[in-house]
C-alpha atoms as a PDB file:
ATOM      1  CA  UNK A   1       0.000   0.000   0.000  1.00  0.00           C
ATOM      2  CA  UNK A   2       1.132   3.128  -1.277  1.00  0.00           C
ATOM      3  CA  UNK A   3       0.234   5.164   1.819  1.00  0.00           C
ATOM      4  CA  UNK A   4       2.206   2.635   4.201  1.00  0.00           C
ATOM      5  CA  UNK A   5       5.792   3.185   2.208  1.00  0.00           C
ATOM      6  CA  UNK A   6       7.983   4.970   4.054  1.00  0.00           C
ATOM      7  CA  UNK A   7       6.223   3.832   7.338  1.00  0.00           C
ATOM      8  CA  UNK A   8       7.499   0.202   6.198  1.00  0.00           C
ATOM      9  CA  UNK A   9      10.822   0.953   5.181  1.00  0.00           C
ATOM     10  CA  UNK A  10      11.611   2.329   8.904  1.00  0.00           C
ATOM     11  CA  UNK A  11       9.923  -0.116  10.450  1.00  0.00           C
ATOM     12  CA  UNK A  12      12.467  -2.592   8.051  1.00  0.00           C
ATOM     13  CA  UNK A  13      15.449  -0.437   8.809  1.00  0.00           C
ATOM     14  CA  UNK A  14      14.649  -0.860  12.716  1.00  0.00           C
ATOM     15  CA  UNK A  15      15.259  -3.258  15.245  1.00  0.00           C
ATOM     16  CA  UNK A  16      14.256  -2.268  18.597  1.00  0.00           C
ATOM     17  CA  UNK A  17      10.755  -0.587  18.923  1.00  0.00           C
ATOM     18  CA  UNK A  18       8.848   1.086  21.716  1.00  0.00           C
ATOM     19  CA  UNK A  19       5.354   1.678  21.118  1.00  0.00           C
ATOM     20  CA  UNK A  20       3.498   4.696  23.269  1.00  0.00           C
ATOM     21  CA  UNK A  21      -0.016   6.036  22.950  1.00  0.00           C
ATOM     22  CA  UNK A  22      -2.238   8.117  25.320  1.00  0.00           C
ATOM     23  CA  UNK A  23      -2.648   8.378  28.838  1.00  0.00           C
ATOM     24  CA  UNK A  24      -5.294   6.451  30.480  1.00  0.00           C
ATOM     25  CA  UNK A  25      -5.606   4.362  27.546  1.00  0.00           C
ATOM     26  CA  UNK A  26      -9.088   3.244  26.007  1.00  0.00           C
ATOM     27  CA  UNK A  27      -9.539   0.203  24.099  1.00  0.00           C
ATOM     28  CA  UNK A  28      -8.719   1.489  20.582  1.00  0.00           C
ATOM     29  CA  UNK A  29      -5.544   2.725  21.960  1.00  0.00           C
ATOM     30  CA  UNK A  30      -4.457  -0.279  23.876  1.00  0.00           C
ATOM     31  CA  UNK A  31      -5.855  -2.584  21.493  1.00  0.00           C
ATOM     32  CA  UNK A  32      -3.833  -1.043  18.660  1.00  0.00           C
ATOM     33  CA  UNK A  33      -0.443  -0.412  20.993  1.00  0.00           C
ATOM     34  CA  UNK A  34      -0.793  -3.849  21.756  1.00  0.00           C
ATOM     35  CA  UNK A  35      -1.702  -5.283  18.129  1.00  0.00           C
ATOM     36  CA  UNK A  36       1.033  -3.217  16.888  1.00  0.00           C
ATOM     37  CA  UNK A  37       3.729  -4.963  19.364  1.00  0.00           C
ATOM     38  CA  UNK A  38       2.200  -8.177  18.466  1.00  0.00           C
ATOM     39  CA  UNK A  39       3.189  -7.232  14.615  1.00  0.00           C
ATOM     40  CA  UNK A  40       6.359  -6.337  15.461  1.00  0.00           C
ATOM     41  CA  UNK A  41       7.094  -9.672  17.257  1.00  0.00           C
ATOM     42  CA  UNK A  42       6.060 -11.422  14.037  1.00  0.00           C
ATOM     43  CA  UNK A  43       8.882  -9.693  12.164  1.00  0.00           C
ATOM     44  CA  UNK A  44      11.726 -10.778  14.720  1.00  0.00           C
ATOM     45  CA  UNK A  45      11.538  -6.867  15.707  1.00  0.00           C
ATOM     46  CA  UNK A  46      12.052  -6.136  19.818  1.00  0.00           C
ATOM     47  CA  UNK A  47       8.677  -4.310  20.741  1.00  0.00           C
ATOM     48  CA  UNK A  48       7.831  -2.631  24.392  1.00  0.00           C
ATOM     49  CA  UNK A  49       4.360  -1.532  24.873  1.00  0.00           C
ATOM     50  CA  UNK A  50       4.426   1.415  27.614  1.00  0.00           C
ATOM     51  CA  UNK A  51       1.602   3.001  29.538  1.00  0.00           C
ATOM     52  CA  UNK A  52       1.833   4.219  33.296  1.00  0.00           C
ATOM     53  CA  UNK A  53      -1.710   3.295  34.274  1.00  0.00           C
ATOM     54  CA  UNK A  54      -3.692   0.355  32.833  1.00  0.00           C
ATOM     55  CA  UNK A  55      -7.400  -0.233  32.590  1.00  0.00           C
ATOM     56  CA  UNK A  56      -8.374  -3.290  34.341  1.00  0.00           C
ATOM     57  CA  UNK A  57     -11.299  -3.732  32.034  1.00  0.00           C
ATOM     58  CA  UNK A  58      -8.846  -4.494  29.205  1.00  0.00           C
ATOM     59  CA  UNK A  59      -6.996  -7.016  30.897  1.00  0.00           C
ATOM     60  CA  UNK A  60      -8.505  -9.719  29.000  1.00  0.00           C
ATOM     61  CA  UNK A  61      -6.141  -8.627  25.957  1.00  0.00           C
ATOM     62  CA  UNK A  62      -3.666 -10.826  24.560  1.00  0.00           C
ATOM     63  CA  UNK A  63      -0.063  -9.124  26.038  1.00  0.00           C
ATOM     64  CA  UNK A  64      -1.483  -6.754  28.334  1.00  0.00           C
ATOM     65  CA  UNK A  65       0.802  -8.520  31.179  1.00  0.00           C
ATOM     66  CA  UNK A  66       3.578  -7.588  28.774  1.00  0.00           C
ATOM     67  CA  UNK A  67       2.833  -3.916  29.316  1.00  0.00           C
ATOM     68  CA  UNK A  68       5.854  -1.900  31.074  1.00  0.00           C
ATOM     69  CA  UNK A  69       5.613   1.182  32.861  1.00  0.00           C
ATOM     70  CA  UNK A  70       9.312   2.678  32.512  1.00  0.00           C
ATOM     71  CA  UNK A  71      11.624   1.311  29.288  1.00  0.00           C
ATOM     72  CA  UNK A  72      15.846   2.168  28.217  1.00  0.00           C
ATOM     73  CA  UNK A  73      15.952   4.832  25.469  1.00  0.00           C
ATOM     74  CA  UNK A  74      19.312   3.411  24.952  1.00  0.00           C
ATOM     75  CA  UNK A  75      18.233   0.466  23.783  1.00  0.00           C
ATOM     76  CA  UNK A  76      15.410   1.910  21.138  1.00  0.00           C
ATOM     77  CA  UNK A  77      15.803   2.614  17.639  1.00  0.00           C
ATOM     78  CA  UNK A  78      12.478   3.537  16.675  1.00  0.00           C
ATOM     79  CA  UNK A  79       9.413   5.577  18.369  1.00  0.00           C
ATOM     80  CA  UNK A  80       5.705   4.548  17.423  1.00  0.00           C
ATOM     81  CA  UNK A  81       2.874   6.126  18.873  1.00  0.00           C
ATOM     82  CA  UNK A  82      -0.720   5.546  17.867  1.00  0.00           C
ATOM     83  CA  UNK A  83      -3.806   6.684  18.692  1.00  0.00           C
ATOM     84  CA  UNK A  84      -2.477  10.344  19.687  1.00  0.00           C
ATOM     85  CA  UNK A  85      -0.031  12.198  17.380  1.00  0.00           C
ATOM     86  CA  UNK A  86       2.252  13.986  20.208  1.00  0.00           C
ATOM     87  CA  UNK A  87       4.549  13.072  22.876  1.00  0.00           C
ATOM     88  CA  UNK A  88       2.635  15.424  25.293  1.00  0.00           C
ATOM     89  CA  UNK A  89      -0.625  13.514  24.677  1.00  0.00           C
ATOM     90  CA  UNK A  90       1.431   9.865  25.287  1.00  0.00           C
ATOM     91  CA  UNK A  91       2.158  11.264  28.883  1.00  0.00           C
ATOM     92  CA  UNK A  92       6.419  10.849  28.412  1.00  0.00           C
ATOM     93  CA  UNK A  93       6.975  14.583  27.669  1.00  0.00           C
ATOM     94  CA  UNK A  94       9.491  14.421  30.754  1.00  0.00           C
ATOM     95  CA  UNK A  95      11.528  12.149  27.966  1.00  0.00           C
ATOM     96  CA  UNK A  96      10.878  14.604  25.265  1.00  0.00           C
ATOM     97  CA  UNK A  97      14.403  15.386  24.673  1.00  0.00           C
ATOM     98  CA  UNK A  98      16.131  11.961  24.750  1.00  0.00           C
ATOM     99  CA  UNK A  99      12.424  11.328  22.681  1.00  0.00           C
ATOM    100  CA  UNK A 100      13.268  13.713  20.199  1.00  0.00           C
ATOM    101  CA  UNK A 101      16.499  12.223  19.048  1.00  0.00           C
ATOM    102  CA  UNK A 102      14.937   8.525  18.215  1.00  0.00           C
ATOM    103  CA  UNK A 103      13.029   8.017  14.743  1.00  0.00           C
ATOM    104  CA  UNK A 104       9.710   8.491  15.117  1.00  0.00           C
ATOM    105  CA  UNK A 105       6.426   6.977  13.272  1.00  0.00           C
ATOM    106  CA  UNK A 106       3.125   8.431  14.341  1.00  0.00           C
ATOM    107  CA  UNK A 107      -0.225   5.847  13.649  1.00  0.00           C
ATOM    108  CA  UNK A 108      -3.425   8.377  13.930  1.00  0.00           C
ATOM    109  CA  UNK A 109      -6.943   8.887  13.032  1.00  0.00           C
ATOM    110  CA  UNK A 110      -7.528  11.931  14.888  1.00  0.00           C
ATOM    111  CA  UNK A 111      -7.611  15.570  13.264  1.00  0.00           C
ATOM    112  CA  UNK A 112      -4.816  17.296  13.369  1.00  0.00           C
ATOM    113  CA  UNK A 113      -1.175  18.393  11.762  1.00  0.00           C
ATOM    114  CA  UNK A 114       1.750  16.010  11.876  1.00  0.00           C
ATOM    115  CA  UNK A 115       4.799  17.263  14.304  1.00  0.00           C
ATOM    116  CA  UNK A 116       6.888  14.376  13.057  1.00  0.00           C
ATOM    117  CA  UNK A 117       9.059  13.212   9.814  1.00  0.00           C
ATOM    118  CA  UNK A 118       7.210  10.257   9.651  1.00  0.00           C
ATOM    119  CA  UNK A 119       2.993  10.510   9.791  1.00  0.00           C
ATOM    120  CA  UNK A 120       0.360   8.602   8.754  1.00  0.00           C
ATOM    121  CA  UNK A 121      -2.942  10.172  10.030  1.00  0.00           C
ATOM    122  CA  UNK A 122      -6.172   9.089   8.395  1.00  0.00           C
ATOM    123  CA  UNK A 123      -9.505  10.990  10.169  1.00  0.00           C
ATOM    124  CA  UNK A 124     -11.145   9.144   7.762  1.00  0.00           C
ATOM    125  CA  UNK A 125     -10.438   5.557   9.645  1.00  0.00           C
ATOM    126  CA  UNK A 126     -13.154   4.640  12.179  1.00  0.00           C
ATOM    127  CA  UNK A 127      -9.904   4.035  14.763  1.00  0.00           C
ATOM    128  CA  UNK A 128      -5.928   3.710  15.343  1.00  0.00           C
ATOM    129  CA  UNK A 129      -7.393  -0.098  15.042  1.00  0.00           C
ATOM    130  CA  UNK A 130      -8.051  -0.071  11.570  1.00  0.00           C
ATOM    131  CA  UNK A 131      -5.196   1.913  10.320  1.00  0.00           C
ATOM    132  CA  UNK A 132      -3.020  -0.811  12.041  1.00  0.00           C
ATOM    133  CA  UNK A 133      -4.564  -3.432  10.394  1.00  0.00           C
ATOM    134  CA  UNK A 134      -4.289  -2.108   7.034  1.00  0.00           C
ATOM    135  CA  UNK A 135      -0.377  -1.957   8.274  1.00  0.00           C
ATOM    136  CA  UNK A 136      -0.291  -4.922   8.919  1.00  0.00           C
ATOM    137  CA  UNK A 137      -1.497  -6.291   5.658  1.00  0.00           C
ATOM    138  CA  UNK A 138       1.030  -4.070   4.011  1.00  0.00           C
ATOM    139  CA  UNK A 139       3.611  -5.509   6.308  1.00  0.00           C
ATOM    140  CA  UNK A 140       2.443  -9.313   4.677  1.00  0.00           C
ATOM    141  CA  UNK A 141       2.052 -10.129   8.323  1.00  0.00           C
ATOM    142  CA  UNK A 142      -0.749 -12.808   8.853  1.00  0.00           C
ATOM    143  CA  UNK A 143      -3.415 -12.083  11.629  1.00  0.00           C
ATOM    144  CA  UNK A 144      -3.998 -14.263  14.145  1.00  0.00           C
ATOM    145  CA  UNK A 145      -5.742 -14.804  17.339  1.00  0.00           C
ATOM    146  CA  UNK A 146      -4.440 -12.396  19.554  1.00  0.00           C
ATOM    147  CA  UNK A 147      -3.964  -9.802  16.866  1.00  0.00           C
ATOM    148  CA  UNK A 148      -7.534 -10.275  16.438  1.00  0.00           C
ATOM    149  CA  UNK A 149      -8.735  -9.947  19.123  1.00  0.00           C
ATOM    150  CA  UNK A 150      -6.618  -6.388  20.160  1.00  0.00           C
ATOM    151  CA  UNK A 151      -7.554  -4.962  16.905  1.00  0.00           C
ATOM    152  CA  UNK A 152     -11.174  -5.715  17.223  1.00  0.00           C
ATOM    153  CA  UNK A 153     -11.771  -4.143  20.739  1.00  0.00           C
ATOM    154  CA  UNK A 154     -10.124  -1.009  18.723  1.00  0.00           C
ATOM    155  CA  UNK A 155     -12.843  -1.261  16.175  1.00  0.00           C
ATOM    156  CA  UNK A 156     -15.566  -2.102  18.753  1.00  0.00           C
ATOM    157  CA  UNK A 157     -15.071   0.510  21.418  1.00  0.00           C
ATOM    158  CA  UNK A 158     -14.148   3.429  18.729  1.00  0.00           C
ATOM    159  CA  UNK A 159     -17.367   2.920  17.183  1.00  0.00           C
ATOM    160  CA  UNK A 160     -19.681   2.128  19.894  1.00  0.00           C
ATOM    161  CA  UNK A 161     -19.666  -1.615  19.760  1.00  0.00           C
ATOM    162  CA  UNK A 162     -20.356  -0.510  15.992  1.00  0.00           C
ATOM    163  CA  UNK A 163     -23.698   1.583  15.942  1.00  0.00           C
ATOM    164  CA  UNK A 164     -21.760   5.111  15.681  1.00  0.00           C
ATOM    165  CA  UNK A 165     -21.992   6.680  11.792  1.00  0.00           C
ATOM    166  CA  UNK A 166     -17.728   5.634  11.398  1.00  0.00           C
ATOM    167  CA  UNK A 167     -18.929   1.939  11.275  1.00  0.00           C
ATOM    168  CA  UNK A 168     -18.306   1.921   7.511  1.00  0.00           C
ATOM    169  CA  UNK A 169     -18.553  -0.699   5.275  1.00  0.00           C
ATOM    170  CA  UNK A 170     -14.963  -1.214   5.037  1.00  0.00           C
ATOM    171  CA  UNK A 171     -15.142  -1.597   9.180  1.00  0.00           C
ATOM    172  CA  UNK A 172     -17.545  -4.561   8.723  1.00  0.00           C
ATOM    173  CA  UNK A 173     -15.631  -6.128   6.140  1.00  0.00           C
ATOM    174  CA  UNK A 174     -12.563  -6.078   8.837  1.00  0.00           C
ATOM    175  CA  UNK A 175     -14.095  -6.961  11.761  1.00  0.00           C
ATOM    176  CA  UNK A 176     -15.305 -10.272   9.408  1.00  0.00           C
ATOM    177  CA  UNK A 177     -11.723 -10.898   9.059  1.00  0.00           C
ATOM    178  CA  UNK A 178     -10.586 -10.867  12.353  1.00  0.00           C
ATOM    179  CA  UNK A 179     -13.940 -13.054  13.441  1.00  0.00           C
ATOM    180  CA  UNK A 180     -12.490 -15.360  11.083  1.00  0.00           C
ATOM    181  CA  UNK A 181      -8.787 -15.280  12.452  1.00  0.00           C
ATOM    182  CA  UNK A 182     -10.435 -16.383  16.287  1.00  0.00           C
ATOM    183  CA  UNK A 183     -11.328 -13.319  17.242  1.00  0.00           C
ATOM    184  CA  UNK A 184     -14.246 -13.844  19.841  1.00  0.00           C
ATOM    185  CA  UNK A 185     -16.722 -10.620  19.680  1.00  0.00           C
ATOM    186  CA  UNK A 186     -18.813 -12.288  22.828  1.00  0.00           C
ATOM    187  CA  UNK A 187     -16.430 -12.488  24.711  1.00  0.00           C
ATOM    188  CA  UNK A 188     -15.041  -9.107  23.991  1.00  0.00           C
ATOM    189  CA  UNK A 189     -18.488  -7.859  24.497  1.00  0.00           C
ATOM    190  CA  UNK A 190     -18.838  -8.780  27.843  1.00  0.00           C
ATOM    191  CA  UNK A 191     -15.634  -7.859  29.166  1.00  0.00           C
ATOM    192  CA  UNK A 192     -16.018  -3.985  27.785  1.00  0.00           C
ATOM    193  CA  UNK A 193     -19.559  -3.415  27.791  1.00  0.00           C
ATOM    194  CA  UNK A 194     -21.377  -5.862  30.270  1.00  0.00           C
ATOM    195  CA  UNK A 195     -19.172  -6.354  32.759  1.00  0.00           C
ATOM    196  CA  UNK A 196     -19.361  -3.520  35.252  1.00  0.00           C
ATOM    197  CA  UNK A 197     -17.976  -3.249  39.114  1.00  0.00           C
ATOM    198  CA  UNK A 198     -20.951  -1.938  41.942  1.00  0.00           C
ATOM    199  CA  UNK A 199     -18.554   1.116  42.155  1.00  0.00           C
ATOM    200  CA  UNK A 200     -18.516   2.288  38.525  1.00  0.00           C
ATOM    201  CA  UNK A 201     -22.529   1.524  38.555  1.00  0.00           C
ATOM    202  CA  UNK A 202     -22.987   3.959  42.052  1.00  0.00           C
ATOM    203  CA  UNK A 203     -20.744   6.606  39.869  1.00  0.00           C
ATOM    204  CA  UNK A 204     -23.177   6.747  36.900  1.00  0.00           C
ATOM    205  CA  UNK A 205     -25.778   7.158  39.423  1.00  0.00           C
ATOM    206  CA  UNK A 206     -24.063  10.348  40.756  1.00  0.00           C
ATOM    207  CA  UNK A 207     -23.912  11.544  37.051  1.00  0.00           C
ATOM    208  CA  UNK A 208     -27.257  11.134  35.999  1.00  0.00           C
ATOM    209  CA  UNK A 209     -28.666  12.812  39.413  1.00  0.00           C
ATOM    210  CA  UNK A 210     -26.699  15.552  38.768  1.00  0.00           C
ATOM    211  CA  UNK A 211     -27.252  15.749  34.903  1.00  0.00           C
ATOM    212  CA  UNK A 212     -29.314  18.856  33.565  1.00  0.00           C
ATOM    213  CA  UNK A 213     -30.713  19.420  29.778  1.00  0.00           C
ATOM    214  CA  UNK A 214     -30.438  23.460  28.497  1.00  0.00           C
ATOM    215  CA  UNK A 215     -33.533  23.753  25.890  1.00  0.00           C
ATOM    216  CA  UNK A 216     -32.266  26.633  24.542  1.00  0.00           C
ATOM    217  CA  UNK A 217     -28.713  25.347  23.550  1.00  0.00           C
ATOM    218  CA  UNK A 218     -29.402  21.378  23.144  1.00  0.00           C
ATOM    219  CA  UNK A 219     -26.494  20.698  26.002  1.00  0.00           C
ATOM    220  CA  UNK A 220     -27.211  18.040  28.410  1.00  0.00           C
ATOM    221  CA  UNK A 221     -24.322  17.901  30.777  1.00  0.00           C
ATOM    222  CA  UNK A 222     -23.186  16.362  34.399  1.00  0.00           C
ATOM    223  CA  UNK A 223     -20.129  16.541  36.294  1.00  0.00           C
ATOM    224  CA  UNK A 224     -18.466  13.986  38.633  1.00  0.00           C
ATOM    225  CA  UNK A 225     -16.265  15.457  41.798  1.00  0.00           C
ATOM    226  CA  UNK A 226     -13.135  13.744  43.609  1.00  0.00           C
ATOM    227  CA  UNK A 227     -15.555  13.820  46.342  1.00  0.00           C
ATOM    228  CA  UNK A 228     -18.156  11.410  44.464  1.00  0.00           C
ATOM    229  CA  UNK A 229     -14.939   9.270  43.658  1.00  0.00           C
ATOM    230  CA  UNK A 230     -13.935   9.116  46.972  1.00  0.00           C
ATOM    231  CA  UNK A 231     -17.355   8.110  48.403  1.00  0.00           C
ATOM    232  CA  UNK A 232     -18.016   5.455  46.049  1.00  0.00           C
ATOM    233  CA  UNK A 233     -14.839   3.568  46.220  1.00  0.00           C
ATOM    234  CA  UNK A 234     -14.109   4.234  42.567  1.00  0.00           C
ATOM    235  CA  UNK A 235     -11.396   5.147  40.439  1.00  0.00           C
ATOM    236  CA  UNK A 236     -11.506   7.548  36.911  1.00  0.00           C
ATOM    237  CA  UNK A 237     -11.273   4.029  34.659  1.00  0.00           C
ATOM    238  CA  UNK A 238     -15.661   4.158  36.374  1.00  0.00           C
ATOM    239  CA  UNK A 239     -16.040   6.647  33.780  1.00  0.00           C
ATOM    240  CA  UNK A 240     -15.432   4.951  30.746  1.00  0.00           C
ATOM    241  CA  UNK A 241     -19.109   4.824  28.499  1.00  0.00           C
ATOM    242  CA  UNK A 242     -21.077   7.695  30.761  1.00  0.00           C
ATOM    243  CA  UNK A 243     -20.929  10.053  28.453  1.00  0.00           C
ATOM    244  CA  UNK A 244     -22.936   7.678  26.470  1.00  0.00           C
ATOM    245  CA  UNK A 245     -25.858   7.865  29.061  1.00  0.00           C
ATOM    246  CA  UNK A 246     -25.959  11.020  28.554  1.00  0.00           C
ATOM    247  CA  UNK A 247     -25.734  11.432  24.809  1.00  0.00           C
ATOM    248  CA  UNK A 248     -29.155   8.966  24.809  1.00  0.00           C
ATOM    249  CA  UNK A 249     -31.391  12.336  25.095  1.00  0.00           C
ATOM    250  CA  UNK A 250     -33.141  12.119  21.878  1.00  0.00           C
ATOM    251  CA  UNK A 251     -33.380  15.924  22.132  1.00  0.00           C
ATOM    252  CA  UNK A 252     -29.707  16.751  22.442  1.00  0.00           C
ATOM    253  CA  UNK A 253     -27.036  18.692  20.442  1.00  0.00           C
ATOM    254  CA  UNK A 254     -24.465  17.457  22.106  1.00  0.00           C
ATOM    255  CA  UNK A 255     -23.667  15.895  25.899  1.00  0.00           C
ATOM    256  CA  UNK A 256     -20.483  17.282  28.268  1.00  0.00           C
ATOM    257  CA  UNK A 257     -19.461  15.235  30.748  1.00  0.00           C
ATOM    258  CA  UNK A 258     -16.788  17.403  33.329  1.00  0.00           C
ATOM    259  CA  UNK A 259     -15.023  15.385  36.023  1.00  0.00           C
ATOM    260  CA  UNK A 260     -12.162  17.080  38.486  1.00  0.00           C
ATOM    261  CA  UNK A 261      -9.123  15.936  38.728  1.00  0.00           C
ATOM    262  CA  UNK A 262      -6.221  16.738  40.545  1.00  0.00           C
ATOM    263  CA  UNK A 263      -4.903  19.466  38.645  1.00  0.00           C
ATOM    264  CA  UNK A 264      -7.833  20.373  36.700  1.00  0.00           C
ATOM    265  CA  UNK A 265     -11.199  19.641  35.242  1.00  0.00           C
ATOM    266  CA  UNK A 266     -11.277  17.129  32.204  1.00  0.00           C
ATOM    267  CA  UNK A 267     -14.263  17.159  29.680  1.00  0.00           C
ATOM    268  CA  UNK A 268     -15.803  15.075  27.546  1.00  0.00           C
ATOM    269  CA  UNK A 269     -17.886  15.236  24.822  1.00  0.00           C
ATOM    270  CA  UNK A 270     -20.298  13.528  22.203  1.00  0.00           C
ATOM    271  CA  UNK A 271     -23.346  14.138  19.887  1.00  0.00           C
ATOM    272  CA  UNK A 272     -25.052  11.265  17.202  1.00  0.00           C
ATOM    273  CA  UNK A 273     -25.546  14.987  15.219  1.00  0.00           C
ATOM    274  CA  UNK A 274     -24.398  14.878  11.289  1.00  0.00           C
ATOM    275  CA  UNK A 275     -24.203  18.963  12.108  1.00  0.00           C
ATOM    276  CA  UNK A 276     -22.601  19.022  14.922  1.00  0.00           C
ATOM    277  CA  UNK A 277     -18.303  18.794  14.895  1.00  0.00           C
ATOM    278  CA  UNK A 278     -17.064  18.815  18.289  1.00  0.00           C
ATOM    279  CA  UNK A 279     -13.638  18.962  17.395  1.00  0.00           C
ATOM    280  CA  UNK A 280     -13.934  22.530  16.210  1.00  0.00           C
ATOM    281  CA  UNK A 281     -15.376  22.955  20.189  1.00  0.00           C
ATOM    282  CA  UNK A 282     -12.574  20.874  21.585  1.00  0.00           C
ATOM    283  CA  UNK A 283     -10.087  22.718  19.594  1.00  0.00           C
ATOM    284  CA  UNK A 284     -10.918  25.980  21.283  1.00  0.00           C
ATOM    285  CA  UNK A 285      -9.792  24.865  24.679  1.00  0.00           C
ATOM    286  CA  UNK A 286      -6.713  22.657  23.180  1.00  0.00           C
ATOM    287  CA  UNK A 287      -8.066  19.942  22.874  1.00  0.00           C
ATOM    288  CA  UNK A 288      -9.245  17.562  19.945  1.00  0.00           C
ATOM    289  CA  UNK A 289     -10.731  14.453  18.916  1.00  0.00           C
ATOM    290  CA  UNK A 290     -13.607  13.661  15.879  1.00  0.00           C
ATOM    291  CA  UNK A 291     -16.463  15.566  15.201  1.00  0.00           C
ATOM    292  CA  UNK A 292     -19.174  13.725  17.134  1.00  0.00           C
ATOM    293  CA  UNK A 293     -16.316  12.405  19.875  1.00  0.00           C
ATOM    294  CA  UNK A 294     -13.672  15.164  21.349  1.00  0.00           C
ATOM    295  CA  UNK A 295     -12.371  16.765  24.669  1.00  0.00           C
ATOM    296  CA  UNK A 296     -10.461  18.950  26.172  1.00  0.00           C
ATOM    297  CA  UNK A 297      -8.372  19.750  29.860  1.00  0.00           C
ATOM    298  CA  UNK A 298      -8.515  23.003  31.518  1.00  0.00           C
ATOM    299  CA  UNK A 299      -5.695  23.411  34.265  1.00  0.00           C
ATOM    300  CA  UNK A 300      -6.417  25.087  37.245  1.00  0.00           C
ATOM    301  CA  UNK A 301      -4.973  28.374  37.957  1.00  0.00           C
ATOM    302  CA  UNK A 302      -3.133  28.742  41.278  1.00  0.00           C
ATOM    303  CA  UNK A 303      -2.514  32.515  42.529  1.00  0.00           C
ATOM    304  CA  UNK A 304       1.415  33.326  43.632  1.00  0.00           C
END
């Protein structure tokens, strides 16, 4: 594949990868960062996949024990992130100079200008999933189980266990292929979606009581407090899908989902609206994302 050139011959002229993607990773980021080091393995390459903080939900994925928290620059050639196309984004920006000096290959689907030599970012791909699979047919690497099933909890979790509008044809015709390689979509199913711990359920409930619908601008939106963390027991991984909960009013332009964190609030945001792009929103506070998935982080302020 034409688009996949260059991004092969560095991955050919490598030896020893390490493979980064956002913080507090979702399932098309881990699935891919994973899939990817699984791809890598296949081609007698060294591969580290690195993340700081795991979801637990995910742990069903083929190499997630694999996953390191710290890696040697000294012994890496070659820089891949996916599923985020800077180094601030993959939380290692306290690296960022030793970073800077590797080769670096960026795998993305979201919106927004390459900072690197070497980019391949497709916003039209339903996920960092799919773009890795197309790599990996390029690559003449054959998928198997465990490939499967990473890069089919990317595909099912980036487009809503495949009822948002990026389930395209050509999303179908690859999550056929990777049912067909072992992949088990039940299974997977269950794990993301069904599966849910008495504190992440008592957290929802805190969101929806505290969720309000504006009329006059289409906005439904809640918020979630370190103090409703605290009391239920849970952690910030409780928040995965919420914002879906709210983004069921039939009514609504979009839905905003703010929780606090420790040095800041973080929000969230999704609409099912064709005229609605709420990257263009995101983008205003510095954040990103797709047009009917984004968010943003505002930091807060301390007085000297």
């Amino acid at each position: 594949m034409e688009g996949f050139k260059n991004i092969i011959a560095e991955i050919t002229n490598s030896q020893a990868f390490v493979i980064l993607t956002h913080e507090r990773p979702d399932g098309d980021a881990l699935g891919s960062q994973l899939a990817l080091k699984l791809i890598l393995e296949k081609l007698g390459k060294t591969a580290i996949a690195a993340q700081a903080i795991l979801p637990e939900n995910l742990s069903y994925l083929p190499a997630y024990s694999h996953v390191v928290s710290d890696f040697n620059l000294l012994e890496i050639d070659c820089v891949i992130i996916v599923d985020a196309n800077t180094v601030e984004r993959t939380g290692w920006q306290n690296i960022k100079p030793e970073l800077a000096e590797r080769k670096f290959l960026i795998l993305d689907h979201h919106q927004g200008e390459c900072q690197k030599d070497l980019c391949l970012i497709d916003s039209s791909a339903s996920s960092a999933g799919e773009i890795v699979f197309k790599l990996a047919k390029a690559l003449n690497i054959e998928i198997d189980k465990d490939i499967a099933t990473c890069l089919l909890t990317s595909l099912s979790t980036d487009t809503g266990s495949f009822i948002h509008s990026n389930t395209t044809p050509q999303v179908l015709k690859i999550t056929s292929e990777l049912l067909s390689a072992g992949a088990n979509l039940e299974d997977l199913s269950a794990n993301i979606y069904q599966k849910k711990e008495v504190e992440t359920l008592l957290l929802w409930g805190r969101i929806l009581k505290s969720m309000k619908f504006d009329e006059n601008s289409g906005i439904v939106y809640s918020y979630v407090s370190q103090k409703d963390l605290d009391e239920v027991g849970g952690s910030w991984e409780d928040l995965e899908g919420a914002i879906n909960l709210l983004n069921a009013v039939p009514e609504a332009r979009y839905a905003v989902l703010l929780s606090e964190r420790a040095d800041g609030i973080k929000a969230s945001l999704r609409t099912n609206r064709e005229d609605v792009d709420l990257s263009l929103l995101a983008k205003q506070f510095g954040g990103g994302g797709h047009r009917k998935a984004a968010g943003f982080n505002l930091s807060f302020q301390t007085s000297k």
